[in-house]
Protein backbone atom coordinates (compact mmCIF):
# COMPACT_ATOMS: atom_id res chain seq x y z
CA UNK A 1 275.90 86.47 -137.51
CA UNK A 2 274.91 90.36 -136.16
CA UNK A 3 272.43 90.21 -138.93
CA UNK A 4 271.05 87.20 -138.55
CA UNK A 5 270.35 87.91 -135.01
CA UNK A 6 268.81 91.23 -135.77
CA UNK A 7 265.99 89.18 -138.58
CA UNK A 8 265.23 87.10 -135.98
CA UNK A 9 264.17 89.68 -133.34
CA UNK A 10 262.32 91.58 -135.89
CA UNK A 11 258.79 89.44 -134.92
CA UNK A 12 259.33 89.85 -131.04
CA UNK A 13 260.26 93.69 -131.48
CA UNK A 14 257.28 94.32 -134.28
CA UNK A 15 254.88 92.11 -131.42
CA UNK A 16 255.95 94.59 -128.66
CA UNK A 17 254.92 97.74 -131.03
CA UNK A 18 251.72 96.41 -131.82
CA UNK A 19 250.64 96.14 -128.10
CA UNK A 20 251.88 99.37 -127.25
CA UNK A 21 250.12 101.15 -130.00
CA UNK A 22 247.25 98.76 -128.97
CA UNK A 23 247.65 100.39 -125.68
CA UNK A 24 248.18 104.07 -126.66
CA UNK A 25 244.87 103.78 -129.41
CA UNK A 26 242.71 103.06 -125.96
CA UNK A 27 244.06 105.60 -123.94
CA UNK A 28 243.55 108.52 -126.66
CA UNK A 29 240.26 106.98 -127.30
CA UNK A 30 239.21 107.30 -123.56
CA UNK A 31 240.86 110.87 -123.27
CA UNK A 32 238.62 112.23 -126.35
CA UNK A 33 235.58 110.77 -124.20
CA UNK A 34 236.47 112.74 -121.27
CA UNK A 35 236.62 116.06 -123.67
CA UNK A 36 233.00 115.31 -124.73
CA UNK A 37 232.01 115.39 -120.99
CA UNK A 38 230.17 111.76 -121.93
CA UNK A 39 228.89 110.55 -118.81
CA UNK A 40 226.65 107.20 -117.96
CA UNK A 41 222.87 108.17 -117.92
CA UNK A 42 222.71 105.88 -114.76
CA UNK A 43 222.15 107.90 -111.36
CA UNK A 44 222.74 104.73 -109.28
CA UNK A 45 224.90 101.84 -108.76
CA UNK A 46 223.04 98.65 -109.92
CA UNK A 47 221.95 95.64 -108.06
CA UNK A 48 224.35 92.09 -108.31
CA UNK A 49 223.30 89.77 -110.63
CA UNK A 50 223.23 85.85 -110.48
CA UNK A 51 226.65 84.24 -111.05
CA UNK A 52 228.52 87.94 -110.42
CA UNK A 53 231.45 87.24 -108.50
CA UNK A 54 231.94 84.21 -110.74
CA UNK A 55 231.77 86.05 -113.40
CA UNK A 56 234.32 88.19 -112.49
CA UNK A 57 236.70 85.61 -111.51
CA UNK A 58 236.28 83.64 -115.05
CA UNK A 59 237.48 87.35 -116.64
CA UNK A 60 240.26 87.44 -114.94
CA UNK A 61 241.00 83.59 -115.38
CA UNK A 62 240.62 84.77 -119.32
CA UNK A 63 243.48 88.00 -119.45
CA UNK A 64 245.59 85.60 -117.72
CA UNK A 65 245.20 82.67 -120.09
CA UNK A 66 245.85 85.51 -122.51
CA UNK A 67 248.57 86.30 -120.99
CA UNK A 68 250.35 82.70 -120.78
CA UNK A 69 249.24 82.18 -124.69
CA UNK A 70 251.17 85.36 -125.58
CA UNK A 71 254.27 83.99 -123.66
CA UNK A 72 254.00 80.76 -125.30
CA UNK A 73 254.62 82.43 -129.00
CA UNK A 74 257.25 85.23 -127.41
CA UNK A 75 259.36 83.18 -125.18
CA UNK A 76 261.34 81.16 -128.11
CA UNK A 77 261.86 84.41 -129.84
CA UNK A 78 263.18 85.67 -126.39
CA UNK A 79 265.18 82.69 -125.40
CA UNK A 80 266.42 83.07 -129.32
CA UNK A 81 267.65 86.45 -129.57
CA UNK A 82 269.07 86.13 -125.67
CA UNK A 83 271.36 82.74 -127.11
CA UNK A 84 272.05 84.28 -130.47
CA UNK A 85 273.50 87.77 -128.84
CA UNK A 86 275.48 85.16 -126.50
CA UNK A 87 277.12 83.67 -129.19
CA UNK A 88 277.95 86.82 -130.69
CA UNK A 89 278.89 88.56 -127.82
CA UNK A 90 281.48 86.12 -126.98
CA UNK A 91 282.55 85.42 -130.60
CA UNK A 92 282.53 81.26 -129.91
CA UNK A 93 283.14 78.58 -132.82
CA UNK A 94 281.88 76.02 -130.80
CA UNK A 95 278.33 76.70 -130.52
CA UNK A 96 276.72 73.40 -129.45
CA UNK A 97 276.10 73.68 -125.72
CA UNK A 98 274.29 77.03 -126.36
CA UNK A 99 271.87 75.51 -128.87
CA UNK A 100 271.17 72.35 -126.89
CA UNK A 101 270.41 74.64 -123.79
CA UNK A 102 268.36 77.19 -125.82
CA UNK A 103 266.14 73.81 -127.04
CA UNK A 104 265.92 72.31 -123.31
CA UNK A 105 265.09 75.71 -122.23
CA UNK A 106 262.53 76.40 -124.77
CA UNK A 107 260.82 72.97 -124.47
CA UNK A 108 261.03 73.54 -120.57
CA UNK A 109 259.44 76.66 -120.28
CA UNK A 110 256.97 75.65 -123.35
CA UNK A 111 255.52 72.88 -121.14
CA UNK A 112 255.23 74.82 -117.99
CA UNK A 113 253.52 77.43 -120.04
CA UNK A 114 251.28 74.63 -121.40
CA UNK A 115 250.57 73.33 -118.53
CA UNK A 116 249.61 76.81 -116.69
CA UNK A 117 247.09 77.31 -119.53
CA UNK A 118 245.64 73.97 -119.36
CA UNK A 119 244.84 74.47 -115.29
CA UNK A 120 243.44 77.86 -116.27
CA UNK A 121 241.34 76.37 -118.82
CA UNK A 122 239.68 73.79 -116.18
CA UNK A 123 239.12 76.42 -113.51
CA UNK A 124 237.09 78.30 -115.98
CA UNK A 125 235.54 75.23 -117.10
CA UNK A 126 234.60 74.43 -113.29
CA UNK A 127 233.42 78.13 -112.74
CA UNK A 128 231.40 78.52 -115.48
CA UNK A 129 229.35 75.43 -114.82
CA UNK A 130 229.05 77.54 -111.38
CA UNK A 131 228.24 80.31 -112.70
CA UNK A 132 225.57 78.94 -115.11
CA UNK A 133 223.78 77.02 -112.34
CA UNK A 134 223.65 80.60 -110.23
CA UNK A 135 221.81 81.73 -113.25
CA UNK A 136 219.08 79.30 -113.41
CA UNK A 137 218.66 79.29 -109.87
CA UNK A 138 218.35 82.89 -110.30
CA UNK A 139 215.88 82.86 -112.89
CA UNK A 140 213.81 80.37 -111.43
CA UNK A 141 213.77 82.15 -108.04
CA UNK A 142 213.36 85.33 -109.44
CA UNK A 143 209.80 84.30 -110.80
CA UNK A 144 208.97 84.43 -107.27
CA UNK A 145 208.74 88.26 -107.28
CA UNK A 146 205.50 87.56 -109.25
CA UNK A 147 203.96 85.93 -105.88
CA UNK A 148 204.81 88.88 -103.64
CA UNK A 149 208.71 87.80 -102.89
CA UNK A 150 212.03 89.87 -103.06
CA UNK A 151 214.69 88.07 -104.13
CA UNK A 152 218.40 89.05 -104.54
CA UNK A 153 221.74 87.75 -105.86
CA UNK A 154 225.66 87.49 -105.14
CA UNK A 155 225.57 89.00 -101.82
CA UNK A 156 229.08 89.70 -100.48
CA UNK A 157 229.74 89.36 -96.94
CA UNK A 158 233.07 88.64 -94.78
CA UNK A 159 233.47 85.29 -95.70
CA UNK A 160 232.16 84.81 -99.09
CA UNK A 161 229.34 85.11 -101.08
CA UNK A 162 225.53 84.12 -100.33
CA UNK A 163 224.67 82.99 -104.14
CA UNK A 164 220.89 84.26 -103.56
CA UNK A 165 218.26 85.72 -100.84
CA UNK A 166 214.87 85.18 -100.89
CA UNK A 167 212.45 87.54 -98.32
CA UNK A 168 208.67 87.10 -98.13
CA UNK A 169 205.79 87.04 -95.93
CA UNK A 170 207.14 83.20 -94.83
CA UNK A 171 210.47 83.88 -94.46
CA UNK A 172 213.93 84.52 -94.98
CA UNK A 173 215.79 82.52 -97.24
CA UNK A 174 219.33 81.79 -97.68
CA UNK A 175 220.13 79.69 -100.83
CA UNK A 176 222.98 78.47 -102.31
CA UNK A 177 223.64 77.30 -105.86
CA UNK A 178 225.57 74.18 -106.24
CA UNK A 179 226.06 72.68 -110.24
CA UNK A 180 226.95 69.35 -110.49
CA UNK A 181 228.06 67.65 -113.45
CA UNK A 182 225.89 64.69 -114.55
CA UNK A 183 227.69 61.56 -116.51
CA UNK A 184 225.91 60.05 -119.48
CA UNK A 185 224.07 57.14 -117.82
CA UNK A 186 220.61 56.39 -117.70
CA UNK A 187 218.94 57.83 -114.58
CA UNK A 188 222.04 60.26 -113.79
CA UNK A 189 219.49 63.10 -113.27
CA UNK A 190 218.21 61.90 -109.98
CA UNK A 191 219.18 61.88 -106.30
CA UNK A 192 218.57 60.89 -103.06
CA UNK A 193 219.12 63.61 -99.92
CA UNK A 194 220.30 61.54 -97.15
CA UNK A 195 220.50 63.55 -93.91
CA UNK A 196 221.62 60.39 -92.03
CA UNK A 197 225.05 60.85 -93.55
CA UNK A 198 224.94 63.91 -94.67
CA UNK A 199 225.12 62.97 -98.50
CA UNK A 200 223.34 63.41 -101.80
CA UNK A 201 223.25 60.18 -103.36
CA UNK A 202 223.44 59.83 -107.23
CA UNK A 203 223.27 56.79 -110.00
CA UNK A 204 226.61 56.30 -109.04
CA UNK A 205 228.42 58.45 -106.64
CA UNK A 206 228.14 60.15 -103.39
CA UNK A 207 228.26 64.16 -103.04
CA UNK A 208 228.88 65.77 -99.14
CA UNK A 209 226.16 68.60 -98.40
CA UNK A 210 228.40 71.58 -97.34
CA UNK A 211 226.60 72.07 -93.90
CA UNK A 212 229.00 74.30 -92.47
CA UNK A 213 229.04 76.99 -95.33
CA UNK A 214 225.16 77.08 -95.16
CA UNK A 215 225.02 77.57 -91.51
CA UNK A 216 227.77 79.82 -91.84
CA UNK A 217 225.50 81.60 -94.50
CA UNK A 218 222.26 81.52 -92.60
CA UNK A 219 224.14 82.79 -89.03
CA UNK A 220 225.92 85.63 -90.30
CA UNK A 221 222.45 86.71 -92.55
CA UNK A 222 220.47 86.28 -89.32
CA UNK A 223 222.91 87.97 -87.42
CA UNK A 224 223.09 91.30 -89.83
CA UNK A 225 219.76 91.39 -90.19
CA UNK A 226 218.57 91.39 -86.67
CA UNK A 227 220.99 94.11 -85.66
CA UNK A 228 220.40 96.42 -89.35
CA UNK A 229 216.65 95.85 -88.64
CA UNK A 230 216.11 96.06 -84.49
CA UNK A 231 214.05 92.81 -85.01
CA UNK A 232 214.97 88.86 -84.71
CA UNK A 233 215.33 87.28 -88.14
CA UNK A 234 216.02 83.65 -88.55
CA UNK A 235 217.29 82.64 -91.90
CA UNK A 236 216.42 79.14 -93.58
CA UNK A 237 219.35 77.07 -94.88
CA UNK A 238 218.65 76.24 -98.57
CA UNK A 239 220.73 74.13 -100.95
CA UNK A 240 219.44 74.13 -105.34
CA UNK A 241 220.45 71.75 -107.13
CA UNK A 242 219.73 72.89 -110.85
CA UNK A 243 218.82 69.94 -113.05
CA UNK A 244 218.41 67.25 -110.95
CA UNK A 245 215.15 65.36 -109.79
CA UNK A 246 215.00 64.98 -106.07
CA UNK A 247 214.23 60.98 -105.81
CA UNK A 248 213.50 61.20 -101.95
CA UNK A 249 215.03 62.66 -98.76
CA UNK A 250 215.68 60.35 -95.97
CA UNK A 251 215.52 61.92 -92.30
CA UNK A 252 215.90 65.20 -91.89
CA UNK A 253 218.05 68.18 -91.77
CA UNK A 254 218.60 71.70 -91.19
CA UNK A 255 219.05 72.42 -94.59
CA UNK A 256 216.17 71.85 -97.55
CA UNK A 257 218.02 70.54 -100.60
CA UNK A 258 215.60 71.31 -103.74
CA UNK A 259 214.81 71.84 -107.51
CA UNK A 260 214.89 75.45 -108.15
CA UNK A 261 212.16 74.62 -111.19
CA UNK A 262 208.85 75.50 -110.09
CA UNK A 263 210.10 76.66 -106.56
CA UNK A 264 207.20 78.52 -105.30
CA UNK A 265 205.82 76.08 -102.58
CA UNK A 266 209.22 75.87 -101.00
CA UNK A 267 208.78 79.92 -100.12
CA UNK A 268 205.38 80.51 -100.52
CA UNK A 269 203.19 78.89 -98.25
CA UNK A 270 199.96 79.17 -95.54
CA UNK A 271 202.65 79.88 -92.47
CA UNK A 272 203.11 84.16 -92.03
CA UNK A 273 206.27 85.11 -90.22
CA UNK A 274 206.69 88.73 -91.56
CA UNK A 275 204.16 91.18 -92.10
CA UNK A 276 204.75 93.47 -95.55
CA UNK A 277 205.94 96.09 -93.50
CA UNK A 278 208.85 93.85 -92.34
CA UNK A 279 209.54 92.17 -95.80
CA UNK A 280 209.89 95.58 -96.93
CA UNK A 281 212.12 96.54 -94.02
CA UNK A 282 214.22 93.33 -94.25
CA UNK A 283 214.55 93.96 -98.25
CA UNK A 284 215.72 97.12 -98.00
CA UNK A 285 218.73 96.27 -95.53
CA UNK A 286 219.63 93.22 -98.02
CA UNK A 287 219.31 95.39 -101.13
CA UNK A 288 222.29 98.25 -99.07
CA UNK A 289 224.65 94.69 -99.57
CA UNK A 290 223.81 93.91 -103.42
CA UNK A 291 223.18 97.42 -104.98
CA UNK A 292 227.51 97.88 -105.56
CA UNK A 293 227.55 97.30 -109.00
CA UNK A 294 228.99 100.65 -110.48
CA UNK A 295 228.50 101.88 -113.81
CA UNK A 296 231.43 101.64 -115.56
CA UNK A 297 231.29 104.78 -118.24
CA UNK A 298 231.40 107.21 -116.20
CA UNK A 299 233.45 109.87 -115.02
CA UNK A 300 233.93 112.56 -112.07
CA UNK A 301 232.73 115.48 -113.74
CA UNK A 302 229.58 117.59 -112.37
CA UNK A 303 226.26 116.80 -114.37
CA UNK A 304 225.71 119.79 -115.04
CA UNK A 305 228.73 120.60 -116.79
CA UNK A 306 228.24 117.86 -119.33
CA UNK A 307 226.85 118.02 -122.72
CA UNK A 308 223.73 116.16 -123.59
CA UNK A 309 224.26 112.93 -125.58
CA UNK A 310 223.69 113.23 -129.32
């Protein structure tokens, strides 16, 4: 019996020493970088990009899906060894009651494992359809820098994140990304904006326009800006919708809900509300929000005490 428990713990046990020389390999590796006095070649922190915080989250949705995956492969070798030294322990003949709990615990904690990694898997599917419709907004709006605009990304502020900011001579911009599944029927690409109700209508369901997160957006831009800049800014609401065809808009609203393809004559137009000098002043208080991004090689030693790179 003691040897049969001991062959059975071998996998768990040989599992364990693989991570931990996993983990020991990484930090000798990063230890012999800090003896070369390697350093990043960056002098800055970099601006956000489109679909950053999102992108973040869906990483850390990932190690933790890892995580539950490993558990699901060490957990019957766990619950194994833990019912095998039991028995052995207590030197029983009867063994029945340990081995029907040690199945009904297995298959317990199997399905709740299961189950965790399923819910994982459909938050990163939700996310990264987020996080793919940030980047073609992004890219689309980011064309408008070829028309005189600044535009920036994943702006953190106190409660949230504005998905993208676009400053020109017309305006201020606040626009949020929203990426909507379509279903495979004919005509599924198109919608109607209905400010009546509040609603984008599709082939065949209704979606609610999240009014107060884009006023919440716009005020708290406005807000910042006027005070960081010692000049009133008003901030347009703006909602993209990335691959759908905006059928028509009935009545009107505070908030322009648009096609971020071709985008330029919802920013760039006749009416002047800033001069350059202000874009310029504006940009540069929205760029002290989005430039956080820090290299991540890097680290604390004086430049001047580090060797060139070969």
């Amino acid at each position: 019996m003691f040897e049969s428990a001991i062959a059975l713990t071998i996998p768990f046990a040989v599992m364990l020493l693989v991570i931990g020389m996993t983990e020991l390999a990484n930090t000798y590796r990063q230890r012999l970088i800090r003896k070369r006095n390697r350093r990043t070649p960056l002098t800055k922190s970099m601006l956000r990009a489109p679909g950053d915080t999102l992108r973040k989250e869906i990483d850390e949705l990932a190690v933790d899906q890892g995580a539950f995956l490993a558990l699901v492969f060490a957990m019957p070798f766990i619950l194994l060894s833990f019912t095998l030294l039991q028995i052995l322990v207590l030197d029983l003949q009867k063994t029945t009651w340990y081995w029907g709990a040690f199945i009904t615990c297995t298959m317990t904690v199997t399905a709740w494992l299961l189950r965790r990694i399923y819910a994982i898997k459909e938050k990163i599917r939700r996310k990264t359809l987020g996080m793919e419709g940030e980047i073609a907004t992004g890219e689309e709006l980011n064309q408008l820098m070829l028309v005189g605009c600044r535009v920036f990304h994943d702006i953190p502020f106190e409660y949230g994140n504005i998905d993208h900011i676009v400053v020109g001579r017309s305006g201020v911009f606040s626009v949020e990304t929203k990426a909507l599944s379509k279903t495979n029927e004919s005509g599924s690409h198109k919608a109607t904006v209905d400010f009546t109700k509040n609603i984008v209508r599709f082939s065949n369901w209704n979606w609610l326009i999240p009014l107060d997160q884009l006023k919440t957006n716009s005020r708290w831009l406005s807000q910042h800006l006027t005070k960081s800049t010692g000049m009133h800014v008003s901030v347009n609401s703006m909602l993209a919708l990335p691959g759908y065809y905006i059928e028509k808009r009935i009545g009107k609203g505070d908030v322009l809900v648009f096609n971020p393809t071709r985008s330029e004559t919802f920013f760039v137009n006749s009416r002047v509300v800033f001069t350059p000098e202000q874009v310029q002043r504006i940009a540069h208080q929205i760029e002290q929000l989005c430039r956080n991004v820090e290299p991540s090689f890097q680290h604390n030693r004086q430049p001047s005490q580090a060797k060139p790179a070969r």
